[in-house]
N, C-alpha and C. Protein backbone atom coordinates (compact mmCIF):
# COMPACT_ATOMS: atom_id res chain seq x y z
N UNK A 1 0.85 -1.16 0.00
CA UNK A 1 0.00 0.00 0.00
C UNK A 1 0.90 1.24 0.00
N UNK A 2 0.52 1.92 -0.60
CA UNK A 2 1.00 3.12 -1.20
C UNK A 2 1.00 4.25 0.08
N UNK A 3 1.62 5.35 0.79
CA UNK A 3 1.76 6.13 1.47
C UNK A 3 0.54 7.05 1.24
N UNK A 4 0.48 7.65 -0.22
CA UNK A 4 -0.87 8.29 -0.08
C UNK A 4 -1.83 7.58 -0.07
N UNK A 5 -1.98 6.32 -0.24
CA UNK A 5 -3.56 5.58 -0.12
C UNK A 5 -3.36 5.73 1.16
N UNK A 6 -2.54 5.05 2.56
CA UNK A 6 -2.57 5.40 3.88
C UNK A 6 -3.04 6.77 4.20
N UNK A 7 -2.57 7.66 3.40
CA UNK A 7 -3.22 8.94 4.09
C UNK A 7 -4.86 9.47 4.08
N UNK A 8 -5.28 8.63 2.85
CA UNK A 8 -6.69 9.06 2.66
C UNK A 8 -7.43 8.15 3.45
N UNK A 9 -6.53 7.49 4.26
CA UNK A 9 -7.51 6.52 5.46
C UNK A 9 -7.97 7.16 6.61
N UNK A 10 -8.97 7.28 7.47
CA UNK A 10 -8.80 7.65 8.91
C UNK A 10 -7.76 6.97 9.81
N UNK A 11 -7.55 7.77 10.95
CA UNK A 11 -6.96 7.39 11.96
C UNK A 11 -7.12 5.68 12.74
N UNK A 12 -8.71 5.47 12.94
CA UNK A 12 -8.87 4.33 13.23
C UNK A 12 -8.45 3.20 12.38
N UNK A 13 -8.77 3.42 11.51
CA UNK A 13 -8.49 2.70 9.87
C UNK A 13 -6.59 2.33 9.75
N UNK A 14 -6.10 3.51 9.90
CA UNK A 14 -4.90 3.23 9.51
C UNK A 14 -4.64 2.26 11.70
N UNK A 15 -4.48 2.57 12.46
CA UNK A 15 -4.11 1.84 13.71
C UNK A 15 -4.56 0.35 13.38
N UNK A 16 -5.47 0.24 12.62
CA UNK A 16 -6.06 -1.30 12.50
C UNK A 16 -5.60 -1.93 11.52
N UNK A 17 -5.04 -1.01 10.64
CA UNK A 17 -3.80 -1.87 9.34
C UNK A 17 -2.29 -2.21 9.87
N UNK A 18 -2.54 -1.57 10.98
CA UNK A 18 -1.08 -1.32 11.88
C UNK A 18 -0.87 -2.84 12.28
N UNK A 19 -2.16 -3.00 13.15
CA UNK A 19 -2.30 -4.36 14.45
C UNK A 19 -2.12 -5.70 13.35
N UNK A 20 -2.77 -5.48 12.06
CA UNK A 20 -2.92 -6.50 11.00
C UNK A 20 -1.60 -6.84 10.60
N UNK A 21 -0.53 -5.71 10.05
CA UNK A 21 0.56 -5.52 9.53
C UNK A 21 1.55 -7.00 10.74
N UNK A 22 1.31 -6.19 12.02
CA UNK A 22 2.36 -6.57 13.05
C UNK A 22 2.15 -8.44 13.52
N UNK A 23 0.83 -8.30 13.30
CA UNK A 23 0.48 -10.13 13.32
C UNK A 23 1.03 -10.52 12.11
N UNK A 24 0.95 -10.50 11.28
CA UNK A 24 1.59 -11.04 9.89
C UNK A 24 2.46 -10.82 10.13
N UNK A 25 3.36 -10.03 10.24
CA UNK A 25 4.84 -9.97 10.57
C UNK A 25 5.29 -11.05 11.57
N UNK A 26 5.00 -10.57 12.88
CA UNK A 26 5.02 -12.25 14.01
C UNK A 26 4.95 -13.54 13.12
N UNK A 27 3.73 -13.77 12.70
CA UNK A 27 3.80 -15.09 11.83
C UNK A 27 4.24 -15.21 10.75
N UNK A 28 4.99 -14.32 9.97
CA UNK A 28 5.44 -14.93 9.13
C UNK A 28 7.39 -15.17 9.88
N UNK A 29 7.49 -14.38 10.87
CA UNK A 29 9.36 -14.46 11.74
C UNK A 29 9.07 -15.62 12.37
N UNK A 30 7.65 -16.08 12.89
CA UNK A 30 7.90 -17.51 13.30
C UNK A 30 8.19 -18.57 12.30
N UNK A 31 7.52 -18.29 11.06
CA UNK A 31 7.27 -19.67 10.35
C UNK A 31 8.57 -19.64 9.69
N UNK A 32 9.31 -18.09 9.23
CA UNK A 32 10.67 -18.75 9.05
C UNK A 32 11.81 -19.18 10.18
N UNK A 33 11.58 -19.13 11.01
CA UNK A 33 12.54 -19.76 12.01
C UNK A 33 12.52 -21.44 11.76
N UNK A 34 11.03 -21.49 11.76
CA UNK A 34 10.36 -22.98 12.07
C UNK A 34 11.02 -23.92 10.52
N UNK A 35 10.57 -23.08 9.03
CA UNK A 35 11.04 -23.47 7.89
C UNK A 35 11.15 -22.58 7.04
N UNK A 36 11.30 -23.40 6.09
CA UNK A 36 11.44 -22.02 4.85
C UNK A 36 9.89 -21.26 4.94
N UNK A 37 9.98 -19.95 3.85
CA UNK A 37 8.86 -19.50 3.40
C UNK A 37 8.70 -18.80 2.17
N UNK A 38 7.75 -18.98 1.27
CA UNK A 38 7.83 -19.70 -0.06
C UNK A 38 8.26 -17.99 -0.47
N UNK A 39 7.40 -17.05 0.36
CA UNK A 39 8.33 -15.50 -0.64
C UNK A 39 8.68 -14.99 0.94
N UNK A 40 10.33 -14.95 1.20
CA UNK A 40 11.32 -14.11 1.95
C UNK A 40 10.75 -12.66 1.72
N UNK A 41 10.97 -12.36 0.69
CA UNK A 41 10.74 -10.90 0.46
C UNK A 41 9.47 -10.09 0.89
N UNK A 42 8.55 -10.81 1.61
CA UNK A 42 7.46 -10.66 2.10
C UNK A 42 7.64 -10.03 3.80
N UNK A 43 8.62 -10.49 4.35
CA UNK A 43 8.69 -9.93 5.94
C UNK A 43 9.68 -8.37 5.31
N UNK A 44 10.26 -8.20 4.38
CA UNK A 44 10.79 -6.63 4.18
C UNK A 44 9.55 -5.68 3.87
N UNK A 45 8.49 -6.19 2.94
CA UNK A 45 7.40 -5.67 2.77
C UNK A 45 6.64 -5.34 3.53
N UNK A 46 6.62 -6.19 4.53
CA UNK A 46 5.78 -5.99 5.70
C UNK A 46 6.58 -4.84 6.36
N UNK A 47 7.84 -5.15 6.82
CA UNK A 47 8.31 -4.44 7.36
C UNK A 47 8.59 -2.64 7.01
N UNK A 48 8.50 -2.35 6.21
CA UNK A 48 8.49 -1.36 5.00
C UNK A 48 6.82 -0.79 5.12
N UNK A 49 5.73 -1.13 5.20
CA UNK A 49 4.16 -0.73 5.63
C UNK A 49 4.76 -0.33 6.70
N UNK A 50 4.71 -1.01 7.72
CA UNK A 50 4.76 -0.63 9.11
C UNK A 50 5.33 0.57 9.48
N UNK A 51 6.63 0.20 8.81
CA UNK A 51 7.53 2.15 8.66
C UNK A 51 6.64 3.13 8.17
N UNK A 52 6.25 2.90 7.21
CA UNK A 52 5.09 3.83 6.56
C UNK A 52 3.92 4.34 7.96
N UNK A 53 3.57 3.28 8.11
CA UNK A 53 2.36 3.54 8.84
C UNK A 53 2.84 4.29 10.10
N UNK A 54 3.94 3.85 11.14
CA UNK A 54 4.74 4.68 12.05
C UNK A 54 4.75 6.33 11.46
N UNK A 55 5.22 6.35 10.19
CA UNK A 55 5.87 7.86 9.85
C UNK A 55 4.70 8.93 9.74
N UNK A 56 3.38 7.81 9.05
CA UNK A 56 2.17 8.82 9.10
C UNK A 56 1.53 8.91 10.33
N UNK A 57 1.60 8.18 11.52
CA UNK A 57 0.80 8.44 13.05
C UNK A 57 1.63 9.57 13.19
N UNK A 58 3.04 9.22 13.25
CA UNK A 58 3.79 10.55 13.72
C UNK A 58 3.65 11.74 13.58
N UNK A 59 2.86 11.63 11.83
CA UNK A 59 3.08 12.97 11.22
C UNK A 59 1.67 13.44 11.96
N UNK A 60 0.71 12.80 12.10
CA UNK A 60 -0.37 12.90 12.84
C UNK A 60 -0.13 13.57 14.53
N UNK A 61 0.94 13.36 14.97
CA UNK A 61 1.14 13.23 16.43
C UNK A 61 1.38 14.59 16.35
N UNK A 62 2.63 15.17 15.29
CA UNK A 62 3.50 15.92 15.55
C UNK A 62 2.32 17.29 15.23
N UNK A 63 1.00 16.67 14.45
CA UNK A 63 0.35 18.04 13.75
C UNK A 63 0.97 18.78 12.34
N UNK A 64 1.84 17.47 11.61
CA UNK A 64 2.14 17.94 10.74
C UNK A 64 0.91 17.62 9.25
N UNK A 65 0.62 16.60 9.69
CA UNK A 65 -0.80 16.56 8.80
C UNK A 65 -2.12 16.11 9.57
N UNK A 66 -3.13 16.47 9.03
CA UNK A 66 -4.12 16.57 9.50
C UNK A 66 -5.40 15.15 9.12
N UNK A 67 -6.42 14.91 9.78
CA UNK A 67 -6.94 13.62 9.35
C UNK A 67 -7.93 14.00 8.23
N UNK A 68 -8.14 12.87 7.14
CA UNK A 68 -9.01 12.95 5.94
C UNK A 68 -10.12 14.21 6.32
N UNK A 69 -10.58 13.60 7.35
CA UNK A 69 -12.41 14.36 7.98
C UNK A 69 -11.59 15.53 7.51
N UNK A 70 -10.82 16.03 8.74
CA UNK A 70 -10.56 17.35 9.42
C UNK A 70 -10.53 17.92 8.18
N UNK A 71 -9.55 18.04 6.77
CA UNK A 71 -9.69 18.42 5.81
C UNK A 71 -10.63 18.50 4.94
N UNK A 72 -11.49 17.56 5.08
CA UNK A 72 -12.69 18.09 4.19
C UNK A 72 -13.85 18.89 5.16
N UNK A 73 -13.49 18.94 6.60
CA UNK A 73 -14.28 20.13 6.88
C UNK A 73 -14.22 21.53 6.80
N UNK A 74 -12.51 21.63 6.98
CA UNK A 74 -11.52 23.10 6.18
C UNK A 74 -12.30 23.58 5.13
N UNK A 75 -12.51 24.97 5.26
CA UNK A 75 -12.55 25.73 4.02
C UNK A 75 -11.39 25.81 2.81
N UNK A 76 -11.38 25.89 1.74
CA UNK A 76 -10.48 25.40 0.76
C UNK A 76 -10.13 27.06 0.42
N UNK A 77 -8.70 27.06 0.62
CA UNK A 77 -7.92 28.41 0.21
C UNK A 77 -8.37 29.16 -0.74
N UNK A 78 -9.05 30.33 -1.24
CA UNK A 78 -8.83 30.94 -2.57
C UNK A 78 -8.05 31.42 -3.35
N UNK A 79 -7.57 31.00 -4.06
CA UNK A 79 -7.24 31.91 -5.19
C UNK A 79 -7.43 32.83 -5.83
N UNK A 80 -6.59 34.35 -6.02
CA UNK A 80 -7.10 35.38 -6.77
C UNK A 80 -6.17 35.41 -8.10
């Protein structure tokens, strides 16, 4: 998933792709311990969302961007 598709998610929305992300991750570091797994390149992927998803709460935390709603309740800048 793409960084801007994450952003056009809500807050709840994105925390719950978070919890999803981090179980798949767990199970897929167990099952390769246990054996192979048929695509490796799948726990970097995972791992790579998760960063994503961290960088946009943050940006959320810090007030550097704002949530979907909040912006479409904003009045939209004019232009002269």
């Amino acid at each position: 998933m793409k960084a801007y598709e994450l952003r056009e998610m809500t807050l709840p929305e994105i925390q719950h792709r978070q919890r999803e992300l981090e179980e798949e991750y767990f199970n897929l570091r167990m099952q390769s311990g246990i054996s192979r797994i048929s695509n490796p390149n799948k726990l970097t992927e995972i791992k790579r969302e998760i960063a994503r998803i961290n960088t946009i709460l943050r940006e959320y935390e810090l007030g550097i961007r704002k949530s979907p709603s909040d912006e479409q309740n904003s009045p939209a800048l004019e232009q002269n």
